[in-house]
Protein backbone atom coordinates (compact mmCIF):
# COMPACT_ATOMS: atom_id res chain seq x y z
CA UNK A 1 38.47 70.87 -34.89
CA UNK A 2 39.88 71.79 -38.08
CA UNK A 3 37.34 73.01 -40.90
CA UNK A 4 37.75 69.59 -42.68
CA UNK A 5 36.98 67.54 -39.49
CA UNK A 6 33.57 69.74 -39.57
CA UNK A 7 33.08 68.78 -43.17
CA UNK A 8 33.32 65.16 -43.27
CA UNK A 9 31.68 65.54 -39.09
CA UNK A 10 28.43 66.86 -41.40
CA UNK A 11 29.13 64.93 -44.08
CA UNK A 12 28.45 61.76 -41.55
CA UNK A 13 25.59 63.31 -40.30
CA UNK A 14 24.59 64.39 -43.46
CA UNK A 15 24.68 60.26 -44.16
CA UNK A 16 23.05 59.36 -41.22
CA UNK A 17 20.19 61.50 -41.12
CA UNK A 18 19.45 60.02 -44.79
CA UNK A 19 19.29 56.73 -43.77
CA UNK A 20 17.29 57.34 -40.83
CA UNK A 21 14.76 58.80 -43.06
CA UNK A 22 15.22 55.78 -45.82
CA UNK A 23 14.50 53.19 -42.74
CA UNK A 24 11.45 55.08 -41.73
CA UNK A 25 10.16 55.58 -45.35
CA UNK A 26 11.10 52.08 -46.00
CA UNK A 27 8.68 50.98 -42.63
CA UNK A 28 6.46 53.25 -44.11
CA UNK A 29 5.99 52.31 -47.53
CA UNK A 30 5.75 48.24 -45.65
CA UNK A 31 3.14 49.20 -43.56
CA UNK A 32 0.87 50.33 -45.81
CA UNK A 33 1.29 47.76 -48.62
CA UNK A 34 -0.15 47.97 -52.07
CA UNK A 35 -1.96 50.64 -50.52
CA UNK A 36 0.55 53.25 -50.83
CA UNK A 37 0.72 53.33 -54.93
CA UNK A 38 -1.52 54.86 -57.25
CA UNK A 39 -1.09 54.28 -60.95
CA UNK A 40 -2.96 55.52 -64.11
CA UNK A 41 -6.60 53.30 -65.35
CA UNK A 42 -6.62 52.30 -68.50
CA UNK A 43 -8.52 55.93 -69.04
CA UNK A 44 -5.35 57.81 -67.61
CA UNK A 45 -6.70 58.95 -64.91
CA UNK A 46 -5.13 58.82 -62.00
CA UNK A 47 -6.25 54.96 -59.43
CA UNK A 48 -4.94 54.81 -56.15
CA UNK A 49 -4.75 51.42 -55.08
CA UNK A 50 -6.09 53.03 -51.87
CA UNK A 51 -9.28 52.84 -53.11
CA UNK A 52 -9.29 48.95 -52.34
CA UNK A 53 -9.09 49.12 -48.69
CA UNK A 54 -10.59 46.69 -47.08
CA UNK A 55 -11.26 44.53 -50.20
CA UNK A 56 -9.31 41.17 -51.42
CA UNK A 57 -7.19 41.95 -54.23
CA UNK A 58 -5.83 40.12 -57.01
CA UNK A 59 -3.30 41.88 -59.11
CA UNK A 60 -2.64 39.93 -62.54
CA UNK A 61 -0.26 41.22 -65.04
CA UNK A 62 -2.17 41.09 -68.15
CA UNK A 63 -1.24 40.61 -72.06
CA UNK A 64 -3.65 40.51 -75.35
CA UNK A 65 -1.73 38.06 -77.50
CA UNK A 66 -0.43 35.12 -75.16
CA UNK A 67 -1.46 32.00 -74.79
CA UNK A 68 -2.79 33.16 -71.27
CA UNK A 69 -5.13 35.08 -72.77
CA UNK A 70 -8.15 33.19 -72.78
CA UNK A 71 -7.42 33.17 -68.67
CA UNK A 72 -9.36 37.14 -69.13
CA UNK A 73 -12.46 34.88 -68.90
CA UNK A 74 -11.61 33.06 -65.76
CA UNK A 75 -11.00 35.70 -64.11
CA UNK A 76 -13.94 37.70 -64.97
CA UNK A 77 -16.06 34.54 -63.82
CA UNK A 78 -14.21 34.98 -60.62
CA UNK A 79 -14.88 38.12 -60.17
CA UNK A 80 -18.09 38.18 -60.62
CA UNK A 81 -18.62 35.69 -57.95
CA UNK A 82 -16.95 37.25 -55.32
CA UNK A 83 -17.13 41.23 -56.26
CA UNK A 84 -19.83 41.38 -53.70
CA UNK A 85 -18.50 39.88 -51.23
CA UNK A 86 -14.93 42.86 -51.03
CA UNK A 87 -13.28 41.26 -53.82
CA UNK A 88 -11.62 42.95 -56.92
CA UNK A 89 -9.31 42.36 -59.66
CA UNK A 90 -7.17 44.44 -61.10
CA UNK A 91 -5.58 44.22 -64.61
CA UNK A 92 -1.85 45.45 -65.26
CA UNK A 93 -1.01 45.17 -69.02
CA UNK A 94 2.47 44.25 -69.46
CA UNK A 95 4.72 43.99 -72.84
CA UNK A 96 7.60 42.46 -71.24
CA UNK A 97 6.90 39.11 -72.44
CA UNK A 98 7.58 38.26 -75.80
CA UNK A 99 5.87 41.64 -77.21
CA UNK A 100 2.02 40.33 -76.68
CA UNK A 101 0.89 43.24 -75.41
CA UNK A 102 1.71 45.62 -77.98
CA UNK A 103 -1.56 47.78 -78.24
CA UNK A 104 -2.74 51.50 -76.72
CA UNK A 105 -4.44 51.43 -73.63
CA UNK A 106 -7.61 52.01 -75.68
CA UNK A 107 -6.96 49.46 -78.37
CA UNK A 108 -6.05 46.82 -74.54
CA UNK A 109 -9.50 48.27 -73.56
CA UNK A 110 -11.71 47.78 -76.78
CA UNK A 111 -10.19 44.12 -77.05
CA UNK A 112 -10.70 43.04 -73.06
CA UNK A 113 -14.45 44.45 -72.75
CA UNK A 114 -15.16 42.98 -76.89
CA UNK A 115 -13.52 39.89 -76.53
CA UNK A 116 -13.93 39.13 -72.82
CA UNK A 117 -16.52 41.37 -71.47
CA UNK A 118 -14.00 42.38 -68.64
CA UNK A 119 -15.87 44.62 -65.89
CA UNK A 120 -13.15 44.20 -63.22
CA UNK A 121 -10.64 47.85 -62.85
CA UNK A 122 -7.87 47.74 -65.81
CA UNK A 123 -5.01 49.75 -65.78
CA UNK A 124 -2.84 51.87 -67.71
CA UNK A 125 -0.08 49.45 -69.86
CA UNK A 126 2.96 49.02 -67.27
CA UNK A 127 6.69 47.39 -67.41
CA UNK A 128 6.69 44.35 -64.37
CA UNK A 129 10.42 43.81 -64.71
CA UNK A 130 13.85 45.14 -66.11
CA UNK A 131 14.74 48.73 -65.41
CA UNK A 132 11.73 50.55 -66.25
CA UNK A 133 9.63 48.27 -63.85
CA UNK A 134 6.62 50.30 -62.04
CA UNK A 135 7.14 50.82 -58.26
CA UNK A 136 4.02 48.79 -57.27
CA UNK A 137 5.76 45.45 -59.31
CA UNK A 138 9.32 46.37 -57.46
CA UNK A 139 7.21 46.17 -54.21
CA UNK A 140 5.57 43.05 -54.98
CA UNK A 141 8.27 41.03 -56.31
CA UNK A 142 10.28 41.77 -53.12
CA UNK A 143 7.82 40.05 -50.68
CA UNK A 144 8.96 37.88 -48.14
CA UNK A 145 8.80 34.48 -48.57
CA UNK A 146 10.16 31.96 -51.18
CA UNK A 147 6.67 31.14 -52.96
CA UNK A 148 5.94 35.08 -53.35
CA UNK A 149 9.01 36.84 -53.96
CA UNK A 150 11.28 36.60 -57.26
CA UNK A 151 11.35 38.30 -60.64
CA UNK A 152 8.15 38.00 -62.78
CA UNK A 153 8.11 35.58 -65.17
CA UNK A 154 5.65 35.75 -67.39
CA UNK A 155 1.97 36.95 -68.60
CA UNK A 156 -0.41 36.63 -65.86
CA UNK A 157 1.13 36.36 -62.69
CA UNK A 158 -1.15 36.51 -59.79
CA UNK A 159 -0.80 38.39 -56.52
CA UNK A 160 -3.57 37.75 -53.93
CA UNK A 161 -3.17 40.60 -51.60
CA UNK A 162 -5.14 40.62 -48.11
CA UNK A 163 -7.83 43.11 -46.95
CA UNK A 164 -4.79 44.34 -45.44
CA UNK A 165 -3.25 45.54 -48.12
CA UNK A 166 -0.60 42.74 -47.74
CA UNK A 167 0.86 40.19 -50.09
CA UNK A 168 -0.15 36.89 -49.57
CA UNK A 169 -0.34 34.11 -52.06
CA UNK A 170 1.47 34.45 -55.32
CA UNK A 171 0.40 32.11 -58.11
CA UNK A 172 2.32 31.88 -61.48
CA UNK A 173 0.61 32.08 -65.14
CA UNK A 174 -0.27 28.37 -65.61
CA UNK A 175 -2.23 28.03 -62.80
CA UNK A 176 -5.70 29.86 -63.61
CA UNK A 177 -7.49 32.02 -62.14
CA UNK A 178 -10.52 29.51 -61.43
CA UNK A 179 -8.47 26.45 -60.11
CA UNK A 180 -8.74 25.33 -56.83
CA UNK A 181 -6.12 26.85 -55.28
CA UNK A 182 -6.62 30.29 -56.17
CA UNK A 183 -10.50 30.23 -55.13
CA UNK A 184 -9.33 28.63 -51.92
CA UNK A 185 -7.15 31.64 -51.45
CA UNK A 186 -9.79 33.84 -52.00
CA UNK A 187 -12.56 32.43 -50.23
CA UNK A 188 -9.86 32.12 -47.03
CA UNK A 189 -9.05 35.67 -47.39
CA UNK A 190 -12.81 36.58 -47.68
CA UNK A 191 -13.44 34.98 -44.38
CA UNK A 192 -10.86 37.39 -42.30
């Protein structure tokens, strides 16, 4: 073999042992679900998502100045029923909509706990689409499944997310947090 057969021979390889390693990162980075991200609290410290193993998760991109808003309550109330039974909530503020969530992570944090008295885990302000979008949004909006995957659309968009660590339900803005069909979620997921 001529030096430039060798070349492009590990060249190939060189392409084939990359994907190899893509497909098992990929299975991975599946089989551990939303377990395998950590992102900042609204303190900046570092929050793995690990932390909620075990527990029913609902992941809500959140926004001060929408018309949404007032949903902060609902979901409190909802959390606050069910927190004891492996339950939590956690906040992701988002500007991507129309600029309502233009604050500091401090100014998102004085207004939730003033206005709404949130007690559920916030997080640190995050994109949920376009280029800069957070690895833990990428992963959720590429579920399986016609009623879960897709872009994000708006202000509080609402993953329910198994003890598991797997995507479930997803359940756009309009439909609150204390409706029917997202406590029936819940309470199904509670009983597993």
């Amino acid at each position: 073999m001529t030096s430039s057969h060798l070349q492009r021979l590990g060249t190939i390889r060189g392409y084939l042992l990359f994907g190899a390693l893509l497909i098992m990162a990929t299975s991975l980075f599946a089989a551990s679900g939303i377990y395998s991200f950590t992102l900042n609290s609204i303190d900046g410290k570092p929050a793995p998502l690990a932390d909620y193993k075990g527990k029913v998760v609902l992941v809500v991109n959140v926004a001060s100045q929408c018309g949404y808003t007032p949903q902060y309550s609902a979901l409190e109330v909802v959390y606050e029923k069910y927190k004891d039974r492996g339950f939590v909530i956690l906040g992701f503020p988002a500007n991507n909509f129309g600029a309502q969530e233009p604050g500091t992570n401090e100014e998102i944090k004085t207004f939730c706990t003033r206005k709404y008295s949130v007690t559920f885990p916030m997080y640190s302000k995050i994109s949920v689409k376009g280029a800069d979008q957070a690895p833990l949004y990428a992963y959720l909006t590429k579920q399986t499944g016609p009623s879960i995957a897709g872009e994000i659309k708006w202000n509080f968009t609402k993953f329910l997310v198994d003890r598991n660590g797997n995507v479930v339900q997803r359940f756009e803005p309009a439909v609150t947090p204390d409706s029917k069909e997202v406590v029936l979620g819940i309470e199904q997921q509670l009983k597993r």
